[in-house]
C-alpha atoms as a PDB file:
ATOM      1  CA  UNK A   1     263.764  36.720 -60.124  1.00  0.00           C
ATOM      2  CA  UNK A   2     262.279  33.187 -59.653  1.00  0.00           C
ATOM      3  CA  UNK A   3     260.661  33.780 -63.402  1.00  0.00           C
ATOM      4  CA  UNK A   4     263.935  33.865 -64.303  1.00  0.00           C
ATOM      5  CA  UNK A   5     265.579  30.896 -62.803  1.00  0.00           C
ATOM      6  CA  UNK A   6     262.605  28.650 -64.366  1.00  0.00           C
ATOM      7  CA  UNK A   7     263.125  30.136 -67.719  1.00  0.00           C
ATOM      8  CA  UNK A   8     266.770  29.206 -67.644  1.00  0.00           C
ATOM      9  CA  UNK A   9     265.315  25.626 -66.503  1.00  0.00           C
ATOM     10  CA  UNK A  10     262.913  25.221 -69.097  1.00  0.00           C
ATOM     11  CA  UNK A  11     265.284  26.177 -71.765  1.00  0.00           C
ATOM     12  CA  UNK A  12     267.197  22.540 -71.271  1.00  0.00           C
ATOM     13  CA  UNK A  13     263.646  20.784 -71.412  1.00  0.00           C
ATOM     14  CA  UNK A  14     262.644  22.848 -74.364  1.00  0.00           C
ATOM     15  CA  UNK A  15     266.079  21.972 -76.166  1.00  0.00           C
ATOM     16  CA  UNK A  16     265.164  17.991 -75.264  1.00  0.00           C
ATOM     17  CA  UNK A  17     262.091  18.235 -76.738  1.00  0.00           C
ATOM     18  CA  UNK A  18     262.636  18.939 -80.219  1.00  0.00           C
ATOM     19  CA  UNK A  19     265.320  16.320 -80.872  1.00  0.00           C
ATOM     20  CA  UNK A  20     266.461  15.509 -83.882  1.00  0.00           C
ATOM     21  CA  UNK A  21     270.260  14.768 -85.526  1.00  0.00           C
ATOM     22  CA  UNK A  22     271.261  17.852 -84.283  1.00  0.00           C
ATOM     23  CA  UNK A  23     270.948  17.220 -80.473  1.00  0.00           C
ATOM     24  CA  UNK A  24     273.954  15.878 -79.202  1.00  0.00           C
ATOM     25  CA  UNK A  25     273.750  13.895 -75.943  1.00  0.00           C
ATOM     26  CA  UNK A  26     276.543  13.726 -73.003  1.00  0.00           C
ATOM     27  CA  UNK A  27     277.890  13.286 -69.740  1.00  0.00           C
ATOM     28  CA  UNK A  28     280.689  14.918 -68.224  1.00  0.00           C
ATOM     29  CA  UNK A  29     282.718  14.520 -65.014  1.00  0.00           C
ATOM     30  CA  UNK A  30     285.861  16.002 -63.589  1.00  0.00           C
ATOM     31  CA  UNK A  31     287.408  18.405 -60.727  1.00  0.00           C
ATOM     32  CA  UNK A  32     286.308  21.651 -59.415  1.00  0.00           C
ATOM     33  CA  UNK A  33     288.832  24.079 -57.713  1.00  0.00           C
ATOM     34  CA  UNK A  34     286.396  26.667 -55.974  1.00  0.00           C
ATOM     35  CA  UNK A  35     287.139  29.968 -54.621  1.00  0.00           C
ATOM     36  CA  UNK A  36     285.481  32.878 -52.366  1.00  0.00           C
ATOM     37  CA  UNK A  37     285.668  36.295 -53.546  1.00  0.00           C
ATOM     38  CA  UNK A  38     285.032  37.600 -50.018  1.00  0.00           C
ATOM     39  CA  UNK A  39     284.866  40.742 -47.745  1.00  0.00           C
ATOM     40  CA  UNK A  40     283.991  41.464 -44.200  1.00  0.00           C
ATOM     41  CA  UNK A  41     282.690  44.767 -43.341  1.00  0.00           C
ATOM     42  CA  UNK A  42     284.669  45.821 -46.646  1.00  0.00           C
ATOM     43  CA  UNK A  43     287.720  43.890 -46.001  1.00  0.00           C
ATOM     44  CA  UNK A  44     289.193  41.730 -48.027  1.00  0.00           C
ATOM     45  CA  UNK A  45     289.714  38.067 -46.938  1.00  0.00           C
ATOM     46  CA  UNK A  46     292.038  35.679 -48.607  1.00  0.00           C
ATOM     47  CA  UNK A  47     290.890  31.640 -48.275  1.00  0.00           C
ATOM     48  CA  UNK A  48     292.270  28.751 -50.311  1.00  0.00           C
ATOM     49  CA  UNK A  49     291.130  27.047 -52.867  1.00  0.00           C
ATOM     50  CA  UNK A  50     290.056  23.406 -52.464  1.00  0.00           C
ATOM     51  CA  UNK A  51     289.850  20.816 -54.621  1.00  0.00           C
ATOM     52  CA  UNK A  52     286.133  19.308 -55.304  1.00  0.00           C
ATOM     53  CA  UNK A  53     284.321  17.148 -57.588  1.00  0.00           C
ATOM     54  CA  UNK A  54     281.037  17.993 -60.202  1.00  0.00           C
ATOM     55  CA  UNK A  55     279.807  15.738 -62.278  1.00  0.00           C
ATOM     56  CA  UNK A  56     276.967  16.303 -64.564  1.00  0.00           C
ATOM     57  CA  UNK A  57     274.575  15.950 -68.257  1.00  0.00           C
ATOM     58  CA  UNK A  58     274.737  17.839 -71.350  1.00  0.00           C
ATOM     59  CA  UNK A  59     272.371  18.333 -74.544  1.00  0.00           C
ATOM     60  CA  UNK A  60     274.403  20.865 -77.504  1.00  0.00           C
ATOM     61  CA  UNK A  61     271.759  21.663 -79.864  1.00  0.00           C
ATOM     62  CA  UNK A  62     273.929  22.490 -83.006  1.00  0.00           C
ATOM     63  CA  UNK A  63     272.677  25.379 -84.877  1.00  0.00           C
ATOM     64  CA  UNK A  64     275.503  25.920 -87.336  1.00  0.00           C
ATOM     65  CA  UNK A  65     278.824  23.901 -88.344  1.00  0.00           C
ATOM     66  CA  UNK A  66     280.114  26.433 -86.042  1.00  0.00           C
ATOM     67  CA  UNK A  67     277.907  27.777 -83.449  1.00  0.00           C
ATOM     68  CA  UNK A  68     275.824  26.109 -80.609  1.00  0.00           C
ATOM     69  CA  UNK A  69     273.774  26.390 -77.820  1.00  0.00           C
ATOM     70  CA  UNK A  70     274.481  23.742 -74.750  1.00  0.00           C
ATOM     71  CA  UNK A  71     272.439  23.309 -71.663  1.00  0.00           C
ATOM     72  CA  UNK A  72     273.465  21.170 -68.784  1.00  0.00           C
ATOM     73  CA  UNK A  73     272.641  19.274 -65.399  1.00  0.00           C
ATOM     74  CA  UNK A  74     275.386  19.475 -62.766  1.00  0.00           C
ATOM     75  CA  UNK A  75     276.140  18.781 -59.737  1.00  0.00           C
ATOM     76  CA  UNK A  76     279.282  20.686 -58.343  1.00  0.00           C
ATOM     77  CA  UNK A  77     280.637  20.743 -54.943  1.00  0.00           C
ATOM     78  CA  UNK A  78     281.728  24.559 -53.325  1.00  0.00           C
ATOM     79  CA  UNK A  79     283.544  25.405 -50.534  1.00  0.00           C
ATOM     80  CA  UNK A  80     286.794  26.982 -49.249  1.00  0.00           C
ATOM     81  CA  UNK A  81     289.481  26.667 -46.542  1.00  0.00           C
ATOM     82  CA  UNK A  82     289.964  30.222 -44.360  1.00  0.00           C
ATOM     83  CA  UNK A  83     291.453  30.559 -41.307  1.00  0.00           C
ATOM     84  CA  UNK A  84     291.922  26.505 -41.112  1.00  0.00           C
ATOM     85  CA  UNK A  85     288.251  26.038 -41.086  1.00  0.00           C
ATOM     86  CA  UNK A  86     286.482  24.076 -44.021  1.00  0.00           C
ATOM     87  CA  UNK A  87     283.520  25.925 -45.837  1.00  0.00           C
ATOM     88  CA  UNK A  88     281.665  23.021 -48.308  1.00  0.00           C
ATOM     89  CA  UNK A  89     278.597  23.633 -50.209  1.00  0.00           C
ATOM     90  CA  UNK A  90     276.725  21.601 -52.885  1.00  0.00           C
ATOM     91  CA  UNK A  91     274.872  23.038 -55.709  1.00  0.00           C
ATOM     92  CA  UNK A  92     273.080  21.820 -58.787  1.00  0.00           C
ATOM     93  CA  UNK A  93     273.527  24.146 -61.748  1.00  0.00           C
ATOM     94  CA  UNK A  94     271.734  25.042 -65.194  1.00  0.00           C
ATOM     95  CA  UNK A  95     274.129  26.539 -67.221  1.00  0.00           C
ATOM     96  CA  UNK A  96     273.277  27.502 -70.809  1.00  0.00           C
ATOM     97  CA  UNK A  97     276.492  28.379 -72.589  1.00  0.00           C
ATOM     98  CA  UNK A  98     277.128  29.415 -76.343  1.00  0.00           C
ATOM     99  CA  UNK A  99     280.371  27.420 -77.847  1.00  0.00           C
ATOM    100  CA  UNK A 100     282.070  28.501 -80.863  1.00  0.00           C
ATOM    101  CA  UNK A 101     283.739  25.426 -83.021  1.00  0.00           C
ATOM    102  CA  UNK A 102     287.481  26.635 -84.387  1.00  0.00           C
ATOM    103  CA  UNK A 103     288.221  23.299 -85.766  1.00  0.00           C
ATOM    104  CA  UNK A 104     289.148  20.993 -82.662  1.00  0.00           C
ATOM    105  CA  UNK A 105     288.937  23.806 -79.996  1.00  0.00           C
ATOM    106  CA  UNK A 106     285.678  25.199 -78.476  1.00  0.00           C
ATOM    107  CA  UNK A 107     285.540  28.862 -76.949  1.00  0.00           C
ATOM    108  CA  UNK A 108     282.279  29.090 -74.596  1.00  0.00           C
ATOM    109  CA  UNK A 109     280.479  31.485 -73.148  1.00  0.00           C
ATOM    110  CA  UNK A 110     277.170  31.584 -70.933  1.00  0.00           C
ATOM    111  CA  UNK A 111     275.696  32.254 -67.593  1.00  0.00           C
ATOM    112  CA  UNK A 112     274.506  29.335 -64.811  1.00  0.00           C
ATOM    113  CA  UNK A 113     272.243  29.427 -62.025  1.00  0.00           C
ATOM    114  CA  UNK A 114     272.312  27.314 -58.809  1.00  0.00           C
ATOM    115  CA  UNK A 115     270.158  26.159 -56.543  1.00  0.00           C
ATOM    116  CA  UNK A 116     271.828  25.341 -53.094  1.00  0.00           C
ATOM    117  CA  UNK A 117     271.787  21.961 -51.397  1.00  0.00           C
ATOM    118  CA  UNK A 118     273.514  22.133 -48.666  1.00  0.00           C
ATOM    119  CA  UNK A 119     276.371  24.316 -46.698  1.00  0.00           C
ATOM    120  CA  UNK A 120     278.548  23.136 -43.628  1.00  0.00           C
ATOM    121  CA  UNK A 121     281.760  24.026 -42.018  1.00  0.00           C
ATOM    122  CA  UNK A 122     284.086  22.535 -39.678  1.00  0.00           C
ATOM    123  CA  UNK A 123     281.249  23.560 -37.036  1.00  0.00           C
ATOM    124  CA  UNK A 124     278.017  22.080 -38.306  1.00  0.00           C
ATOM    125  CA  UNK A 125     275.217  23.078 -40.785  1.00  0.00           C
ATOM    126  CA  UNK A 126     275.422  26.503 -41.691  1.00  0.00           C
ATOM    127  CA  UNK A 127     272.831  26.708 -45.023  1.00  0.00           C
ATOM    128  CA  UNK A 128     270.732  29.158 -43.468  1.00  0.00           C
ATOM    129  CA  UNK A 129     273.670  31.800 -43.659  1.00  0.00           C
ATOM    130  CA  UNK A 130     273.388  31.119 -46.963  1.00  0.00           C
ATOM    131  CA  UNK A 131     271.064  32.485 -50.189  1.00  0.00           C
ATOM    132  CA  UNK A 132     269.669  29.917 -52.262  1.00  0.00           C
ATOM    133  CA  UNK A 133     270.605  31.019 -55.332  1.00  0.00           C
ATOM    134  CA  UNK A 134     274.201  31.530 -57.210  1.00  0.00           C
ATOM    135  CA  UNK A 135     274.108  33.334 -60.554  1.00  0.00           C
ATOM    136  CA  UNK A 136     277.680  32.823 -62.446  1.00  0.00           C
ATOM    137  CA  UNK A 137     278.981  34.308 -65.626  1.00  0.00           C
ATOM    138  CA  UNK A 138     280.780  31.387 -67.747  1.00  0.00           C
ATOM    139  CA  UNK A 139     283.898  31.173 -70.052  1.00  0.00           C
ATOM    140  CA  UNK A 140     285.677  28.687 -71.186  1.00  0.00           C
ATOM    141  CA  UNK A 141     287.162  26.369 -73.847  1.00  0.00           C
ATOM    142  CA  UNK A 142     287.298  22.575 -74.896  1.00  0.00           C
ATOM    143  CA  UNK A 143     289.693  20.283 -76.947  1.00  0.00           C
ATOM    144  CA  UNK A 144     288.261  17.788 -79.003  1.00  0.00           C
ATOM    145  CA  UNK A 145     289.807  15.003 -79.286  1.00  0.00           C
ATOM    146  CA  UNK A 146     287.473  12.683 -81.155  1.00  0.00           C
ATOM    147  CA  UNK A 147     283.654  12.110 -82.309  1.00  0.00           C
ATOM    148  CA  UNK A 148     283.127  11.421 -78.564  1.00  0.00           C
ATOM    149  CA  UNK A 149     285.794  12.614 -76.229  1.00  0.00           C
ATOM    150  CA  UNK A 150     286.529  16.219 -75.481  1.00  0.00           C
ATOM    151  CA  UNK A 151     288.639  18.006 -72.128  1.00  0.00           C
ATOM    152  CA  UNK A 152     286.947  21.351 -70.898  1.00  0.00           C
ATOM    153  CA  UNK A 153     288.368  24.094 -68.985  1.00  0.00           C
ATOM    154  CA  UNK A 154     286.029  26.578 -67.798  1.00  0.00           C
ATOM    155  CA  UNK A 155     286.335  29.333 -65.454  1.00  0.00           C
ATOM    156  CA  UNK A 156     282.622  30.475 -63.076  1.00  0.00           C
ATOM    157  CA  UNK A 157     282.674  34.279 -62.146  1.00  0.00           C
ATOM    158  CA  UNK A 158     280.156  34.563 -59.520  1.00  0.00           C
ATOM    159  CA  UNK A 159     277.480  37.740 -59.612  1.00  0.00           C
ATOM    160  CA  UNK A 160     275.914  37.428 -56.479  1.00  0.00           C
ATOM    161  CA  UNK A 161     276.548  37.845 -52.471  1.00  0.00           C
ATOM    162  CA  UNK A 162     275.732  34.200 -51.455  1.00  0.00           C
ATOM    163  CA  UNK A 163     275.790  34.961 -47.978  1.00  0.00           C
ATOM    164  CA  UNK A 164     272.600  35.840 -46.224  1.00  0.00           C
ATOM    165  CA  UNK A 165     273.965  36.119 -42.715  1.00  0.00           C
ATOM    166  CA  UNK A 166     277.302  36.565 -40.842  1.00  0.00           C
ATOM    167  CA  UNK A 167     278.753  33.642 -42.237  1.00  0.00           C
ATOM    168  CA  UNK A 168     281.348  33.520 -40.089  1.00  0.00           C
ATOM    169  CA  UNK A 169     280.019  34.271 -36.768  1.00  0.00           C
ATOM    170  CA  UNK A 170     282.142  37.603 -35.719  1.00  0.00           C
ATOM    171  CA  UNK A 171     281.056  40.491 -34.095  1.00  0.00           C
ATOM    172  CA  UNK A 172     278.038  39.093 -32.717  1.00  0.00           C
ATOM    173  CA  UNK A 173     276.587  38.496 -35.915  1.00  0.00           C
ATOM    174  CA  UNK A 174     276.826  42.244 -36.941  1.00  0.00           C
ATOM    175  CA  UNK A 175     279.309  42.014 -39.568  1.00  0.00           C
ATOM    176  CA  UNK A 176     278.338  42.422 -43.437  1.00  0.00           C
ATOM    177  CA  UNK A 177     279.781  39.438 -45.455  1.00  0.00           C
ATOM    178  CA  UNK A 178     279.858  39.937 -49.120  1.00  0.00           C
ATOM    179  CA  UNK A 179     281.036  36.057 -50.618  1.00  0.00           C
ATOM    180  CA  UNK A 180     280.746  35.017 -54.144  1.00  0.00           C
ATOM    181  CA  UNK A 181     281.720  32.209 -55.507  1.00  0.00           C
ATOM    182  CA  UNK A 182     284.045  31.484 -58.304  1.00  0.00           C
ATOM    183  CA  UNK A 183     286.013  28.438 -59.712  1.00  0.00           C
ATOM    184  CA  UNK A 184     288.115  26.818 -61.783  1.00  0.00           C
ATOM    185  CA  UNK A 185     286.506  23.644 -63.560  1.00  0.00           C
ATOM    186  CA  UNK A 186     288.209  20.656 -65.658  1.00  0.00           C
ATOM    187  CA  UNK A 187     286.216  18.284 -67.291  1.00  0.00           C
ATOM    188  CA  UNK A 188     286.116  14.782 -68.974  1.00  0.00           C
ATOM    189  CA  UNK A 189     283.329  14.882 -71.624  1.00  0.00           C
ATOM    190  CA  UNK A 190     281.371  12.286 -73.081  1.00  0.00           C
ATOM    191  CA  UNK A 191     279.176  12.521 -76.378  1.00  0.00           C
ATOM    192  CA  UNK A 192     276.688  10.104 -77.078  1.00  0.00           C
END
C-alpha cells in the first residue's frame, strides 16, 4: 500500500518536471465543511458538520483544449462535533484529479490520499486512535471566471475506516468504530 501512496506523490513531482507552456501554476484557498460517516458496533452515529479551513498548491498539466490532469498540495483541516465534543484532525493531501473544460465550467474527477498530522478532541491528543492514511474518491466542478480566477466546489467521499482504535472511549475500549471521512470543499483559485 505504501508503493502506492509514493506513486501518487511522485506523480505531482513528475508533472513539475517536464514544464513547459502547458503547466499551469496555482494556489488555492477556501473552506472545508467535513463530515464522519460513522458507526459503532454497526450503529449509525449522526455528528455535525464543522466548518474548517484548507489551503493549498496546484500544477494542471493540460493535455487537450479540453482535458487535464491536476495534482495538488493541501493542507485541509478534519474534524466533527458529536455528542458536544469536538473531533479536529489535520491532513496534507495529494490529490490527482482529471477536469473536463465545457467552456467556463470544469467537471473533475480523481482520488486523494492523506497523510495525518495530527487528531485531538475536547479531551486531549487522540492520533494514535487514528490510521495514518485517508484514501478519498473526488468530484467536483469549477467556474472560471477569468485567465486567473476560478471558484471550486468539490465534494471528498472517503474509502477507508480512519479509526484504528475505539475512538471514542466506550465500552472499555471494546467497541468497533468504523469512521470515514467526507466533506464538502469551496475554493478560491489562483492561476499563475
Amino acid at each position: 500500500m505504501k508503493r502506492y501512496i509514493y506513486i501518487l506523490i511522485l506523480i505531482p513531482l513528475l508533472t513539475i518536471s517536464k514544464a513547459n507552456a502547458q503547466n499551469v501554476f496555482g494556489v488555492k484557498a477556501g473552506l472545508n465543511f467535513p463530515s464522519w460517516n460513522t458507526s459503532i458496533n454497526g450503529v449509525k452515529v449522526n455528528n455535525t458538520r464543522s466548518i474548517k479551513m484548507m489551503y493549498g498548491g496546484f500544477v494542471n498539466h493540460r493535455f487537450s483544449e479540453k482535458v487535464s490532469l491536476q495534482t495538488e498540495l493541501l493542507y485541509q483541516q478534519m474534524g466533527v462535533v458529536m455528542d458536544k465534543v469536538s473531533y479536529d484532525q489535520s491532513y496534507v493531501y495529494v490529490p490527482v484529479i482529471l477536469n473536463f473544460d465545457i467552456n467556463e465550467l470544469v467537471l473533475s474527477t480523481g482520488f486523494q490520499v492523506g497523510k495525518l498530522l495530527s487528531a485531538k478532541s475536547d479531551f486531549g491528543d487522540i492520533q494514535s486512535k487514528f490510521n495514518q492514511y485517508d484514501y478519498q474518491f473526488i468530484l467536483g466542478s469549477s467556474y472560471v471566471f477569468s485567465k486567473h480566477i476560478e471558484i471550486e466546489l468539490r465534494y471528498a467521499l472517503g474509502l477507508n475506516n480512519i479509526a484504528s482504535k475505539n475512538v471514542f472511549n466506550i465500552l472499555n475500549d471494546k467497541a468497533q468504530n468504523d469512521i470515514k471521512n467526507n466533506s464538502i470543499g469551496v475554493t478560491l483559485n489562483y492561476t499563475f
